[in-house]
Protein backbone atom coordinates (compact mmCIF):
# COMPACT_ATOMS: atom_id res chain seq x y z
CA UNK A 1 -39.96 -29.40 67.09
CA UNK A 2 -37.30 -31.57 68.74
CA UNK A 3 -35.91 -32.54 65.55
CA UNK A 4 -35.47 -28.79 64.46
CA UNK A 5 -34.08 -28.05 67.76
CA UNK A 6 -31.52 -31.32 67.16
CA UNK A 7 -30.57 -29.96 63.69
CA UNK A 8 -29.69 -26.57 64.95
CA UNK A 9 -27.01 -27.99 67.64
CA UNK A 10 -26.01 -29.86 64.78
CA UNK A 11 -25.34 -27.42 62.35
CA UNK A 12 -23.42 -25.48 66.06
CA UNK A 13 -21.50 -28.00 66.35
CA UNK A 14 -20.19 -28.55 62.80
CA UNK A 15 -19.73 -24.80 62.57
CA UNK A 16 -17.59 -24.90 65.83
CA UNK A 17 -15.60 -27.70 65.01
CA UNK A 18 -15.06 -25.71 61.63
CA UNK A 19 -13.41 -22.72 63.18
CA UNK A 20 -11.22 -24.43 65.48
CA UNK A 21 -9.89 -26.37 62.61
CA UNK A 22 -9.74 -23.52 60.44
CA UNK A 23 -7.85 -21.52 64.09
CA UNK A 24 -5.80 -24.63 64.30
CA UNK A 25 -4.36 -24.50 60.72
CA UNK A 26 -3.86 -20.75 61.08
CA UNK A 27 -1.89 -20.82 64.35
CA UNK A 28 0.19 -24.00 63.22
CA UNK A 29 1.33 -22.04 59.86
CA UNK A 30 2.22 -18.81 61.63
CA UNK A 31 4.06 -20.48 64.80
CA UNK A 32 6.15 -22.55 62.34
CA UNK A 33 7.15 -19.58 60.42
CA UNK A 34 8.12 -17.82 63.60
CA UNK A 35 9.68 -20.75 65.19
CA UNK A 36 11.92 -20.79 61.79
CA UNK A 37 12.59 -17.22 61.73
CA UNK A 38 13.62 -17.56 65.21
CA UNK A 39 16.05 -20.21 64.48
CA UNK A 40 17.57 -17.74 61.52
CA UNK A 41 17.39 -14.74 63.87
CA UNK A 42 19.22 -16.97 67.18
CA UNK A 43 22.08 -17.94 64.09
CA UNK A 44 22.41 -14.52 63.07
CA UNK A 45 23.29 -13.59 67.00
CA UNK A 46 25.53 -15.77 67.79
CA UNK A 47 27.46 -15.15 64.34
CA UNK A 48 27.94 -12.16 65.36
CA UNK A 49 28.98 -12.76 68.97
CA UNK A 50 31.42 -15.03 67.25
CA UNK A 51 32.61 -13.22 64.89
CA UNK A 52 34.43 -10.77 67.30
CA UNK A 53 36.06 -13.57 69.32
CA UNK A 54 37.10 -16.48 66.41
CA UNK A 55 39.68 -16.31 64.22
CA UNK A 56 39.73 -16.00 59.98
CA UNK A 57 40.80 -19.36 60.33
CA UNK A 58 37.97 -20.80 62.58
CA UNK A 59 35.40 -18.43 61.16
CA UNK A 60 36.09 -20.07 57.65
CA UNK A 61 35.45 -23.35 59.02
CA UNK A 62 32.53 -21.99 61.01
CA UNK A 63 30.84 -20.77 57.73
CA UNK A 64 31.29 -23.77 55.60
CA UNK A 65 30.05 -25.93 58.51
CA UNK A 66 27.19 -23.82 58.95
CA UNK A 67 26.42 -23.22 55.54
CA UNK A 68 26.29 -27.54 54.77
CA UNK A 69 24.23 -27.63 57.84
CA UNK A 70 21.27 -25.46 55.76
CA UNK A 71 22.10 -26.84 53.13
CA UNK A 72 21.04 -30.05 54.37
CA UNK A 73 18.20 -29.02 55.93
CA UNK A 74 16.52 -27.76 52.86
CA UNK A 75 17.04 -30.93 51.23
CA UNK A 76 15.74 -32.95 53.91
CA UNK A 77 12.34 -30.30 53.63
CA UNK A 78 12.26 -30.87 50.14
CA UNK A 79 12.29 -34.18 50.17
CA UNK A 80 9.87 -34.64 53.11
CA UNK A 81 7.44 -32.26 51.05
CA UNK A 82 7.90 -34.33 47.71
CA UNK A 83 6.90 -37.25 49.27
CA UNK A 84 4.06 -35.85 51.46
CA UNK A 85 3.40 -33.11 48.63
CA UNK A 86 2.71 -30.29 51.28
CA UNK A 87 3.82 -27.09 49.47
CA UNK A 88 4.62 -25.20 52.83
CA UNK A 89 7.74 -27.91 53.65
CA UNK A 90 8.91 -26.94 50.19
CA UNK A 91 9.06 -23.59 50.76
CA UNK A 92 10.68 -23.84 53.95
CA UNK A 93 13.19 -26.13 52.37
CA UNK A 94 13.99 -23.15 49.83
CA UNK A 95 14.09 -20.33 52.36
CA UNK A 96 16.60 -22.87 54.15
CA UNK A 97 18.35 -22.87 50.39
CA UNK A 98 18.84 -19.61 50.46
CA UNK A 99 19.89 -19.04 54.23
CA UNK A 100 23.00 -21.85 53.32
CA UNK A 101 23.69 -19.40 50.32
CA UNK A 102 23.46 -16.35 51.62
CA UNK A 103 26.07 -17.97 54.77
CA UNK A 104 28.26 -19.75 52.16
CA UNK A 105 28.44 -15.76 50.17
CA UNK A 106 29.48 -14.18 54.01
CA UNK A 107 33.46 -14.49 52.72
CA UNK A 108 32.85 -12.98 49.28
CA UNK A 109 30.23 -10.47 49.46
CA UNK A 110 31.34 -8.02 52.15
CA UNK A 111 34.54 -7.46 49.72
CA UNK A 112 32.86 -6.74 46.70
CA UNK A 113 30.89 -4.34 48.26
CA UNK A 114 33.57 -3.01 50.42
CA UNK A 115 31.20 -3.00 53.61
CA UNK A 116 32.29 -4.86 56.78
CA UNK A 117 30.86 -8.56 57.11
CA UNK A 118 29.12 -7.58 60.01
CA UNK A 119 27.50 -4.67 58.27
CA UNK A 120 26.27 -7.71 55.75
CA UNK A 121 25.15 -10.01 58.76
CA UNK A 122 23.19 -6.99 60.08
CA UNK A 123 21.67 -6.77 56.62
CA UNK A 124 20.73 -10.00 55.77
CA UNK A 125 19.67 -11.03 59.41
CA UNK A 126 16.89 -7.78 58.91
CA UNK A 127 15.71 -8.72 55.20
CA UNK A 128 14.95 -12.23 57.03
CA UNK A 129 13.12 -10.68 59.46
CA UNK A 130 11.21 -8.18 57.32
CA UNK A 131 10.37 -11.55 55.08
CA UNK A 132 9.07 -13.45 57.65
CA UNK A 133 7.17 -10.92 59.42
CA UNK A 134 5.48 -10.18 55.65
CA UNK A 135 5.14 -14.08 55.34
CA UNK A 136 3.44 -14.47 58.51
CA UNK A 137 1.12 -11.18 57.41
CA UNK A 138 0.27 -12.51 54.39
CA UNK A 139 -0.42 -16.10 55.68
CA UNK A 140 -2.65 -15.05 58.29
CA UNK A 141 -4.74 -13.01 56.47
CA UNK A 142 -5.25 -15.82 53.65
CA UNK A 143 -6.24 -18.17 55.94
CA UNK A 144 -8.57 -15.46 57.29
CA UNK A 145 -10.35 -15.23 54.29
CA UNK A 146 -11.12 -18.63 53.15
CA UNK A 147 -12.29 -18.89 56.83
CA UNK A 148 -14.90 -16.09 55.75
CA UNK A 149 -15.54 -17.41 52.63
CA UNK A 150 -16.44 -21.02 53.75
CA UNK A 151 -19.29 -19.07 55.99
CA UNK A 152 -20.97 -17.47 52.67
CA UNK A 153 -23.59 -19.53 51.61
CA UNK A 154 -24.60 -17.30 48.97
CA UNK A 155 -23.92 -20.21 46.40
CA UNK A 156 -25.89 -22.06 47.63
CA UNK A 157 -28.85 -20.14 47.89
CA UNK A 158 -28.31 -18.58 44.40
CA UNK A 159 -28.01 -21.27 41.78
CA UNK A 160 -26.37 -20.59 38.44
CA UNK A 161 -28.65 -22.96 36.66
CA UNK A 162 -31.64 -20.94 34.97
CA UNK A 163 -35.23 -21.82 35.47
CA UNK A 164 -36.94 -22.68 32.27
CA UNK A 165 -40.68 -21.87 32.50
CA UNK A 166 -42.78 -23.56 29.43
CA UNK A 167 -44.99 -20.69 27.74
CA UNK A 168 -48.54 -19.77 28.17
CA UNK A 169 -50.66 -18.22 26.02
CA UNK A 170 -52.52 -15.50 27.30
CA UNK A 171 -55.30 -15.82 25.01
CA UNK A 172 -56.06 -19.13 25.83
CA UNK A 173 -60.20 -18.00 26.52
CA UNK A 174 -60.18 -16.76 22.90
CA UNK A 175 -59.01 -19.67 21.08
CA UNK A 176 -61.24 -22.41 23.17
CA UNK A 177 -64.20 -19.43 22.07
CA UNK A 178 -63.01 -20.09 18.46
């Protein structure tokens, strides 16, 4: 009875320690994707205060500046997630690609579309925002549902392997009569 009783708190505890890793994982992947997107979204704001006070001149210089900064984040994240092959760094790394681009295509852009480069910040800060906001969705609820499927034990209760039963005979009475 005491070793049952043992086993059960045993099993509790593994299961507890489970979830807070599993909560731990979950938490750490969604604050770093907001605490990026934050970074993007503080940028974004104080582009824009800028943008009314600098000159072309300044604000040329503040874009290419900007734009190498990104740029050398990302390759610092992919580099970092080459060598530790974590998948999440890389992707960071490329969202950070793409953040230099879009900031390098702020001179060109708004004049081929004939919209104001503000109009364009205003854009591109929101379809960061919408992305990470789906990013953070979509990672939560993945992480959600391993964390349910690690609690099915159905596998292990239903084997694939088939049972092989040998044959009987019914009439085994008749033949021993023979």
């Amino acid at each position: 009875m005491i070793e049952i009783q043992e086993e059960k708190n045993t099993n509790k505890f593994q299961f507890k320690k489970i979830i807070n890793k599993i909560n731990e994982t979950v938490t750490g992947d969604v604050l770093a994707n907001l605490a990026y997107s934050s970074m993007i979204m503080i940028y974004f704001m104080f582009f824009n205060i800028q943008y009314e006070v600098l000159t072309e001149n300044i604000l040329s210089k503040y874009i290419n500046i900007s734009s190498m900064i990104f740029l050398g984040l990302a390759i610092i994240m992919i580099e970092i997630s080459y060598k530790k092959e974590k998948d999440s760094i890389f992707l960071y790394g490329v969202e950070f690609l793409l953040l230099a681009i879009f900031v390098l295509l702020i001179k060109h852009i708004p004049k081929l579309l004939d919209c104001n480069t503000q109009t364009y910040i205003l854009i591109g800060s929101y379809l960061f925002a919408i992305y990470y906001m789906l990013k953070s969705t979509v990672l939560y609820t993945k992480e959600r549902q391993e964390e349910l499927k690690s609690f099915i034990d159905i596998k292990e209760i239903v084997k694939d392997v088939p049972i092989k039963k040998a044959t009987k005979r019914k009439n085994k009475i008749k033949e021993e009569g023979k």
